[in-house]
PDB file of N, CA and C in Angstrom:
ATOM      1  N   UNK A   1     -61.260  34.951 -12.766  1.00  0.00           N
ATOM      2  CA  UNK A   1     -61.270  34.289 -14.041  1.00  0.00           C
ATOM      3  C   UNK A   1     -62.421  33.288 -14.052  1.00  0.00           C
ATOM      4  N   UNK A   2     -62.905  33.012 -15.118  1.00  0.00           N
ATOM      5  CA  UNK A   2     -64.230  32.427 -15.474  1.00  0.00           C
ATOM      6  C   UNK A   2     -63.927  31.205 -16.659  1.00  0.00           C
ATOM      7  N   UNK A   3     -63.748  29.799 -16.269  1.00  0.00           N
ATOM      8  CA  UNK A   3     -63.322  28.735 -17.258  1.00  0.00           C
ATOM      9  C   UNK A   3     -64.723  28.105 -17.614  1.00  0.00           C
ATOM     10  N   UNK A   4     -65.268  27.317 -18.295  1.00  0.00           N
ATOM     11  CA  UNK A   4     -66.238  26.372 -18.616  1.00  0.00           C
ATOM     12  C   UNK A   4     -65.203  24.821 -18.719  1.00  0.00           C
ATOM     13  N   UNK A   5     -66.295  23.387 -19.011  1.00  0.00           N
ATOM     14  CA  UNK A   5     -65.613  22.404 -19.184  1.00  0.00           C
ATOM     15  C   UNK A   5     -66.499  21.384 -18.749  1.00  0.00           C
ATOM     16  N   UNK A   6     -66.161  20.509 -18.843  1.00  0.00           N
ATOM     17  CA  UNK A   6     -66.398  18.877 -18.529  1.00  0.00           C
ATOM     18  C   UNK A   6     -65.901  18.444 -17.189  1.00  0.00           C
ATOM     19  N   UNK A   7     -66.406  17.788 -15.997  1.00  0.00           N
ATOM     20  CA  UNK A   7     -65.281  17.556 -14.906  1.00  0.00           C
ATOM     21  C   UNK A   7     -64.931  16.260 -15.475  1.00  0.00           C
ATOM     22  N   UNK A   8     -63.807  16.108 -15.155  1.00  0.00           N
ATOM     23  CA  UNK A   8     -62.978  14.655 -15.125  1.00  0.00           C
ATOM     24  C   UNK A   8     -62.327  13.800 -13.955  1.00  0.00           C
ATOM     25  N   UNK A   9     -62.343  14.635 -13.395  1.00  0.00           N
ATOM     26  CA  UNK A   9     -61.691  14.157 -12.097  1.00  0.00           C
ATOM     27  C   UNK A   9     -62.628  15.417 -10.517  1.00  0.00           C
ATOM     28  N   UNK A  10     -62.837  14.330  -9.902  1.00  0.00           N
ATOM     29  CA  UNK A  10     -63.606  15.265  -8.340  1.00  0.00           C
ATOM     30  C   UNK A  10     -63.575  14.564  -7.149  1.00  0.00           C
ATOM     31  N   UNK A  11     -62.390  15.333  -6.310  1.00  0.00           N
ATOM     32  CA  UNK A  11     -62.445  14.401  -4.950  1.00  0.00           C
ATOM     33  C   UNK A  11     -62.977  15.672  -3.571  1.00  0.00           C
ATOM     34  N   UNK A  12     -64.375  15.468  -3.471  1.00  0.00           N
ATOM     35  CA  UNK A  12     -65.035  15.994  -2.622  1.00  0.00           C
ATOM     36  C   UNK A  12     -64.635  16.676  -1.524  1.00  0.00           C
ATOM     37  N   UNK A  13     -64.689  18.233  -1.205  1.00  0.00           N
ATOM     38  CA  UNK A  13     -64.155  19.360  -0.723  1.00  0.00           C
ATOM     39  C   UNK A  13     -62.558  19.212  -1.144  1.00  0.00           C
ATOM     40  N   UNK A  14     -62.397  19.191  -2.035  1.00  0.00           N
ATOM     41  CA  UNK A  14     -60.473  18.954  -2.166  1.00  0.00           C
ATOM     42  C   UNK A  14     -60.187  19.744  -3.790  1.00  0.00           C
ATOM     43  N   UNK A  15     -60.821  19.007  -4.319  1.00  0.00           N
ATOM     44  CA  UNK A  15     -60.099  19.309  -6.149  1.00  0.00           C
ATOM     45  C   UNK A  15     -61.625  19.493  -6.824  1.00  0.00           C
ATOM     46  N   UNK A  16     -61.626  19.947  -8.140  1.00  0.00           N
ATOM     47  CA  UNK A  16     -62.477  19.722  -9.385  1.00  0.00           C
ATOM     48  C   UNK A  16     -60.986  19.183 -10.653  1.00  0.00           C
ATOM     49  N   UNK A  17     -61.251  18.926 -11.448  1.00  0.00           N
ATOM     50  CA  UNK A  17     -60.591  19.308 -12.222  1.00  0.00           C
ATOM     51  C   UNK A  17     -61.757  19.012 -13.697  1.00  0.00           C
ATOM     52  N   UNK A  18     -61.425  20.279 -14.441  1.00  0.00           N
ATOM     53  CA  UNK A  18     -62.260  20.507 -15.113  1.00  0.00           C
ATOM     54  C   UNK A  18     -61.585  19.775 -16.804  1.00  0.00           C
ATOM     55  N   UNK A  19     -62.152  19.918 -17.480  1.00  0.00           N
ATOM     56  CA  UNK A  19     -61.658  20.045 -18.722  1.00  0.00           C
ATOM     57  C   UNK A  19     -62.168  20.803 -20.103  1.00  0.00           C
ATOM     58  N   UNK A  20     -61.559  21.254 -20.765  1.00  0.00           N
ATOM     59  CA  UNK A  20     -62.314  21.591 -22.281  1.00  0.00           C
ATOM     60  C   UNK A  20     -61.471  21.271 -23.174  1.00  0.00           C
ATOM     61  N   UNK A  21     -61.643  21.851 -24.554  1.00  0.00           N
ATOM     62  CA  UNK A  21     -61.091  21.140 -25.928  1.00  0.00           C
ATOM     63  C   UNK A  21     -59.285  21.506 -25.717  1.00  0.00           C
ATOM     64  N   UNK A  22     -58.800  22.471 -24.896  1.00  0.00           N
ATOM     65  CA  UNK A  22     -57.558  22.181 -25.190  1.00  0.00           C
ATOM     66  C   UNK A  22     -56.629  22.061 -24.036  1.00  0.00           C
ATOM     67  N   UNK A  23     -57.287  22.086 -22.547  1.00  0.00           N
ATOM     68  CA  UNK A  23     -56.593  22.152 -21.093  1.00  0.00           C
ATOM     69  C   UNK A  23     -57.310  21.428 -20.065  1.00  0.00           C
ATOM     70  N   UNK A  24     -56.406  21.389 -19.005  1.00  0.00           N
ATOM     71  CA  UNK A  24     -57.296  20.633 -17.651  1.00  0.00           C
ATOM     72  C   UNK A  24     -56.800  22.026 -16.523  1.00  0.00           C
ATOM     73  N   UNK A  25     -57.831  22.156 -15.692  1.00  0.00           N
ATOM     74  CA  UNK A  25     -57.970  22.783 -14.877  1.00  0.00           C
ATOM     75  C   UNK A  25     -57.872  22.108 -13.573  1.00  0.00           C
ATOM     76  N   UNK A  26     -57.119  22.950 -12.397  1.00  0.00           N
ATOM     77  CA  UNK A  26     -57.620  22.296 -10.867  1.00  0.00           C
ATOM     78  C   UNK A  26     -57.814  23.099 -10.209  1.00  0.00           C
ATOM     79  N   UNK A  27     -58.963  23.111  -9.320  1.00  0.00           N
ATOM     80  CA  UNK A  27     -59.926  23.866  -8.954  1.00  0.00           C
ATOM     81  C   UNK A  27     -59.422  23.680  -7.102  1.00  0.00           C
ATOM     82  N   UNK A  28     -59.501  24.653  -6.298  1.00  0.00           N
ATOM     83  CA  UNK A  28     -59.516  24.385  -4.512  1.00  0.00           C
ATOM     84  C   UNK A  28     -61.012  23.955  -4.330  1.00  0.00           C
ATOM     85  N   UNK A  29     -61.061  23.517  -3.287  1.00  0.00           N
ATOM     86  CA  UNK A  29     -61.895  23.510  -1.776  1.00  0.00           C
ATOM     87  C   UNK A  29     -63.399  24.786  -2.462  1.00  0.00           C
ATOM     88  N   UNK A  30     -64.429  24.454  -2.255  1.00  0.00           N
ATOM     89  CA  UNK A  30     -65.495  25.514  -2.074  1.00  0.00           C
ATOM     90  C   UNK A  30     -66.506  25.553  -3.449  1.00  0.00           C
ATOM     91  N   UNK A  31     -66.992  24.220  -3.332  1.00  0.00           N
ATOM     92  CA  UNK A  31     -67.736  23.729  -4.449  1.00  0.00           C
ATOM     93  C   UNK A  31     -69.255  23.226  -3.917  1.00  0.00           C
ATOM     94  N   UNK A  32     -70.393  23.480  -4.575  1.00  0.00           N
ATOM     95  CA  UNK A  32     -71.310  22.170  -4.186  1.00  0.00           C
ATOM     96  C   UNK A  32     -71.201  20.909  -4.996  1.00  0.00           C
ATOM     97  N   UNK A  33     -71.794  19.937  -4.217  1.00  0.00           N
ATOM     98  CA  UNK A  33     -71.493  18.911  -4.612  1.00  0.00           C
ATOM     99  C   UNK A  33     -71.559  18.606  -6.350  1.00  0.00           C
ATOM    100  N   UNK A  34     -70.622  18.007  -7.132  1.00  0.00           N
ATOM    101  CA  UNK A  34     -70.319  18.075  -8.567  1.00  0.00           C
ATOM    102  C   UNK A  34     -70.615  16.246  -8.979  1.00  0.00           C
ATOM    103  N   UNK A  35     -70.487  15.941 -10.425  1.00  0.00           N
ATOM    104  CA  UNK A  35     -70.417  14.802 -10.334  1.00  0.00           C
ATOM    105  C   UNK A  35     -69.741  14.278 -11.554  1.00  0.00           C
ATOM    106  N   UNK A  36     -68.422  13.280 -11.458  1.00  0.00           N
ATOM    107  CA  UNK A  36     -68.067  13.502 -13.046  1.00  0.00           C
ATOM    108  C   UNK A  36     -68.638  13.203 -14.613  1.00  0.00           C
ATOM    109  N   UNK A  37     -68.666  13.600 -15.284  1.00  0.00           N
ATOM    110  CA  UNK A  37     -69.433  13.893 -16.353  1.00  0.00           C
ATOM    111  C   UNK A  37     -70.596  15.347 -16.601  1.00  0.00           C
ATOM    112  N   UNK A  38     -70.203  16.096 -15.277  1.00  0.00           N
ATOM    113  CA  UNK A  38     -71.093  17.286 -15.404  1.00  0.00           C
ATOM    114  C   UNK A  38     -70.260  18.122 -16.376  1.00  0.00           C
ATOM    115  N   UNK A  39     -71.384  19.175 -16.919  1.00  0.00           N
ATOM    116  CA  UNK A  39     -70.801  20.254 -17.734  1.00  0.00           C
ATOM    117  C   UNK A  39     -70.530  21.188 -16.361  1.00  0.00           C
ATOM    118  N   UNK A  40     -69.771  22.032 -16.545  1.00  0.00           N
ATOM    119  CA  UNK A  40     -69.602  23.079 -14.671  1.00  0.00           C
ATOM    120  C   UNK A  40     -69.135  24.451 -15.400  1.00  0.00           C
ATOM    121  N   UNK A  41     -69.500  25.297 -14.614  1.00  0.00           N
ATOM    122  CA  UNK A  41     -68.607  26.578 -14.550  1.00  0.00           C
ATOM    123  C   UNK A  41     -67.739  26.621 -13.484  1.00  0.00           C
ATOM    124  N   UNK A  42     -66.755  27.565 -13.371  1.00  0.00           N
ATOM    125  CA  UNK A  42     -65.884  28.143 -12.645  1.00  0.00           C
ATOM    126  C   UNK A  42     -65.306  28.999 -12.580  1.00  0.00           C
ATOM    127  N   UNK A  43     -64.910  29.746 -11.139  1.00  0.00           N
ATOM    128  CA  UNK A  43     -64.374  30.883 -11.341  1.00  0.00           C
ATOM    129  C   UNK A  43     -63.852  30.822 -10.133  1.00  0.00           C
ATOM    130  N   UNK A  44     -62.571  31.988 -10.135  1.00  0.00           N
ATOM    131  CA  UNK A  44     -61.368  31.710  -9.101  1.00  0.00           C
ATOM    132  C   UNK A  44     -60.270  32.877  -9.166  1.00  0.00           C
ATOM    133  N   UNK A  45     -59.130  32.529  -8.608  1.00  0.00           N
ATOM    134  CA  UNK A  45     -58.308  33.359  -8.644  1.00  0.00           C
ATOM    135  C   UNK A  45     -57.706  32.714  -9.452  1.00  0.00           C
ATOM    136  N   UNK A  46     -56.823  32.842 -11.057  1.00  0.00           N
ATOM    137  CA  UNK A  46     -56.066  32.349 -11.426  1.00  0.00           C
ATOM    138  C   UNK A  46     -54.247  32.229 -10.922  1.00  0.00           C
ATOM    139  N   UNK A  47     -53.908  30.828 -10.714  1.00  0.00           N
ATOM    140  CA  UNK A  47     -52.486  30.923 -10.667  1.00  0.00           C
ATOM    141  C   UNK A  47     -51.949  29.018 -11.452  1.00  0.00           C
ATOM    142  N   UNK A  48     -50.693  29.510 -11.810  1.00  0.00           N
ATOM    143  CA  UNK A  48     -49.928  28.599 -12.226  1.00  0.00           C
ATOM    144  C   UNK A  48     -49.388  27.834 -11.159  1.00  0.00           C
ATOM    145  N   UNK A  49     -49.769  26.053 -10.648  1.00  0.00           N
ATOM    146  CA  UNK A  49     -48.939  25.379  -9.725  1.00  0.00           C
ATOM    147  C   UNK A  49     -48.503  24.495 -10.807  1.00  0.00           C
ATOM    148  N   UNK A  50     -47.271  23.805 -10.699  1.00  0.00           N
ATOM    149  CA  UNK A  50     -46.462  23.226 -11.333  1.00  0.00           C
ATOM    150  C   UNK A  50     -46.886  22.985 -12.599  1.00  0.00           C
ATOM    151  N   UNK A  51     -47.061  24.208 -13.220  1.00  0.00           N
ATOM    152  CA  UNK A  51     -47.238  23.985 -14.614  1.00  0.00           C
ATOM    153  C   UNK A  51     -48.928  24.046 -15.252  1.00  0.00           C
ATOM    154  N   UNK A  52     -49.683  23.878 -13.966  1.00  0.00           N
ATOM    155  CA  UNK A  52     -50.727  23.846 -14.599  1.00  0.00           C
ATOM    156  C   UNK A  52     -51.491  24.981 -14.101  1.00  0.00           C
ATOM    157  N   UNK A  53     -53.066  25.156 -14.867  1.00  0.00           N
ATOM    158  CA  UNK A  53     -53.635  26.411 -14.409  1.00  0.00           C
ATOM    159  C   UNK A  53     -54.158  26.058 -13.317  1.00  0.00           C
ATOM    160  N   UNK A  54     -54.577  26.580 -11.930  1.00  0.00           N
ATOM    161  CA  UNK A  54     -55.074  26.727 -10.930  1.00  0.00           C
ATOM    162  C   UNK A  54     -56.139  27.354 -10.641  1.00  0.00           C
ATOM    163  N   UNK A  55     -57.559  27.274  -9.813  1.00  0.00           N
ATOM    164  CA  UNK A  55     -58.126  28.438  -9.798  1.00  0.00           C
ATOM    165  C   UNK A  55     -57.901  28.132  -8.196  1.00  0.00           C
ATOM    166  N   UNK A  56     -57.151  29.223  -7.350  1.00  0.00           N
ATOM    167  CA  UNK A  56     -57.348  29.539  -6.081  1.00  0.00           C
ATOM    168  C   UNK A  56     -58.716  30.321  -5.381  1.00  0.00           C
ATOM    169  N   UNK A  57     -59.166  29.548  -4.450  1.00  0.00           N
ATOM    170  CA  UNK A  57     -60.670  29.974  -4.244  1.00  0.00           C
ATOM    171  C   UNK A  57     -61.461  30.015  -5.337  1.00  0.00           C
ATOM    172  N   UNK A  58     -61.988  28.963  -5.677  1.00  0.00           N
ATOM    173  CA  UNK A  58     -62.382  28.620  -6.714  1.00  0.00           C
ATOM    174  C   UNK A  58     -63.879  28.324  -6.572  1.00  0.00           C
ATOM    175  N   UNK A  59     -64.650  28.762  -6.967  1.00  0.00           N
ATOM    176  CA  UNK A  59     -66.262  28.232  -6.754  1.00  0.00           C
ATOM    177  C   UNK A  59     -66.498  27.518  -7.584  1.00  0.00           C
ATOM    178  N   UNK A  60     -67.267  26.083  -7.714  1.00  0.00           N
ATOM    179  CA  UNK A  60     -67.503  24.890  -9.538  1.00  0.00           C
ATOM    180  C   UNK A  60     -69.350  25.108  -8.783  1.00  0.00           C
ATOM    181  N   UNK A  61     -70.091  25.672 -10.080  1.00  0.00           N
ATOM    182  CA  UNK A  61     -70.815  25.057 -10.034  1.00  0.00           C
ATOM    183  C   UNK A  61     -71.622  23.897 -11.478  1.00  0.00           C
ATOM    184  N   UNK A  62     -71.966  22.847 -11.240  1.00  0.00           N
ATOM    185  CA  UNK A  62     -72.499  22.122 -12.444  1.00  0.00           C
ATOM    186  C   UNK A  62     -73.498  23.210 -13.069  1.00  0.00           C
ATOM    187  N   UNK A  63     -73.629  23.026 -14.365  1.00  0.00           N
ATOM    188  CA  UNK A  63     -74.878  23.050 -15.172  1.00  0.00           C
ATOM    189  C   UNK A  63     -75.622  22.154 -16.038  1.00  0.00           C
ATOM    190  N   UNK A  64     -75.336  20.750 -15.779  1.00  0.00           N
ATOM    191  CA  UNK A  64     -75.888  19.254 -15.914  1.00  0.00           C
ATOM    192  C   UNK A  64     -74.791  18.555 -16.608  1.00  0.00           C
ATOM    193  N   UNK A  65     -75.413  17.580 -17.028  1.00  0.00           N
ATOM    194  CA  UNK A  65     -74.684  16.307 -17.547  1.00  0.00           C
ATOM    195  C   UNK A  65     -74.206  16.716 -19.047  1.00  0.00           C
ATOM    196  N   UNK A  66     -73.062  16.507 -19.545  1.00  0.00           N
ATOM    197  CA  UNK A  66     -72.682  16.345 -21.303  1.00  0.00           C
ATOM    198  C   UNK A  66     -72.275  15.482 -21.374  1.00  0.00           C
ATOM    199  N   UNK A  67     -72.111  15.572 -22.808  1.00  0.00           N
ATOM    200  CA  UNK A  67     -71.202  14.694 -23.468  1.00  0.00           C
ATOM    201  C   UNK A  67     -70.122  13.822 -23.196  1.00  0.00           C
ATOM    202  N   UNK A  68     -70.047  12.587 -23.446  1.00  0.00           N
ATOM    203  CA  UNK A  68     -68.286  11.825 -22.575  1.00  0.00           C
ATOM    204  C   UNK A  68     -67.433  12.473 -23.851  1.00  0.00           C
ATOM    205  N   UNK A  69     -66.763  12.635 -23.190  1.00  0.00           N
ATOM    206  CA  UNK A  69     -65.469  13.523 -23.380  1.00  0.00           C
ATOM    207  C   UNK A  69     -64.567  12.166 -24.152  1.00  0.00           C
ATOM    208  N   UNK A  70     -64.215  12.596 -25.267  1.00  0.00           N
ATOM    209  CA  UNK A  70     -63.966  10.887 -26.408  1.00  0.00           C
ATOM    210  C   UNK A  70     -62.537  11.473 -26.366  1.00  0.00           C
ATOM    211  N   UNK A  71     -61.424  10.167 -25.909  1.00  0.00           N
ATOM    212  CA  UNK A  71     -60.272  10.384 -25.762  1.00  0.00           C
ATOM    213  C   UNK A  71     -59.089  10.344 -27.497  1.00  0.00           C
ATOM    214  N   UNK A  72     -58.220  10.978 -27.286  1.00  0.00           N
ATOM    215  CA  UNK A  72     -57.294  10.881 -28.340  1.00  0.00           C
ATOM    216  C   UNK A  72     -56.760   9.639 -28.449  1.00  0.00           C
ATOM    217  N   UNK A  73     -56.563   9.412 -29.487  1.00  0.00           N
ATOM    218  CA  UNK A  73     -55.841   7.512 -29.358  1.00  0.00           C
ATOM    219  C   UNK A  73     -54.476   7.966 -29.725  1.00  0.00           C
ATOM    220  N   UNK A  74     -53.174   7.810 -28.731  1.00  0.00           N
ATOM    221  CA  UNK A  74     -52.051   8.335 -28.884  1.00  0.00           C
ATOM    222  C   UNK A  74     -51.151   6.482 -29.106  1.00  0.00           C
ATOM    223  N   UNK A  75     -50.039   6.921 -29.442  1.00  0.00           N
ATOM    224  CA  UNK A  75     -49.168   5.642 -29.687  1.00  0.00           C
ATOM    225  C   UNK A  75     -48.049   6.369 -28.950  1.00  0.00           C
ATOM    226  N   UNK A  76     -47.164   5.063 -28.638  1.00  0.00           N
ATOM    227  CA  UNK A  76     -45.569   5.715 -27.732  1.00  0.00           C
ATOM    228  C   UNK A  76     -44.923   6.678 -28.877  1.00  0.00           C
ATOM    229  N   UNK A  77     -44.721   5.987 -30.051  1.00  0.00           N
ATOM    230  CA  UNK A  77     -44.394   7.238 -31.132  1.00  0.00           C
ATOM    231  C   UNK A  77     -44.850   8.448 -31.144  1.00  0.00           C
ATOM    232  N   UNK A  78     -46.245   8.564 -31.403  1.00  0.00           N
ATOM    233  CA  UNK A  78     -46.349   9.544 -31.676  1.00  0.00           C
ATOM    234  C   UNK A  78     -46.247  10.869 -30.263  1.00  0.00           C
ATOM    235  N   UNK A  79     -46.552   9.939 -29.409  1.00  0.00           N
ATOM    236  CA  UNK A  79     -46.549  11.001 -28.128  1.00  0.00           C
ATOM    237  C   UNK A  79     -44.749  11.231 -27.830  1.00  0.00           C
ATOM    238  N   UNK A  80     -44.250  10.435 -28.456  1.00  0.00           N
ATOM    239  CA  UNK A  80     -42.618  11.014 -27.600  1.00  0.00           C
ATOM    240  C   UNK A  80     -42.266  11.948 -28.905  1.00  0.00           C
ATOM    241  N   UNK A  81     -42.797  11.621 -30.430  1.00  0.00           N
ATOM    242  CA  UNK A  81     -42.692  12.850 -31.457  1.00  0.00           C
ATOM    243  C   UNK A  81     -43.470  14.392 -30.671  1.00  0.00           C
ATOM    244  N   UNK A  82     -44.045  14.142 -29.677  1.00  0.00           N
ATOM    245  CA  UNK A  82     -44.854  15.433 -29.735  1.00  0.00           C
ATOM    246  C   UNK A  82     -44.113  16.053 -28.210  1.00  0.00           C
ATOM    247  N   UNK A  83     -43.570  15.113 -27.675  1.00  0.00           N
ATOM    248  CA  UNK A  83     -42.741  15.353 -26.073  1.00  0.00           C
ATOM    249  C   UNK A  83     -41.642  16.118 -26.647  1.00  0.00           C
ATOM    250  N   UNK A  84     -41.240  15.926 -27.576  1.00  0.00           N
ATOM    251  CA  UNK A  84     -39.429  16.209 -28.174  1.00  0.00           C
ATOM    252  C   UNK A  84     -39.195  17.609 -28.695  1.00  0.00           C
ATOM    253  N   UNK A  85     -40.796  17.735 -29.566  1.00  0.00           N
ATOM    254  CA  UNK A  85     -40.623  19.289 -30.032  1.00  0.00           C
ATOM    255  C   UNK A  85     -41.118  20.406 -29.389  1.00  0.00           C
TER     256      UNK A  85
END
């Protein structure tokens, strides 16, 4: 499987975790070095660990710097309206 994204999170030979407009990704072990705020590809074995997507054996490589990734402005309301349904 083949994801694109934003990294957001990278703890060196351990994780990527990627992002795009509607998921976060976590990536294994077997990357060159990444940096957060890179745009990256990836590709892997897909699997589900607790809920989230996985790429097992996962290769990230960057393809430069993007955009900061502009967060949702959530309230306790509205996020426990969106936990409930």
């Amino acid at each position: 499987m083949r994801v694109q994204g934003t990294i957001t999170y990278y703890y060196p030979k351990s994780m990527v975790i990627l992002q795009d407009e509607t998921a976060a990704f976590a990536f294994s072990p077997g990357h060159q070095p990444v940096a957060v705020g890179d745009r990256a590809d990836a590709i892997g074995i897909p699997f589900i660990d607790n809920g989230f997507l996985t790429l097992k054996l996962g290769q990230v490589r960057s393809t430069g710097a993007a955009a900061p990734i502009i967060p949702v402005p959530v309230t306790w309301d509205s996020w426990l309206r969106e936990a409930l349904l």
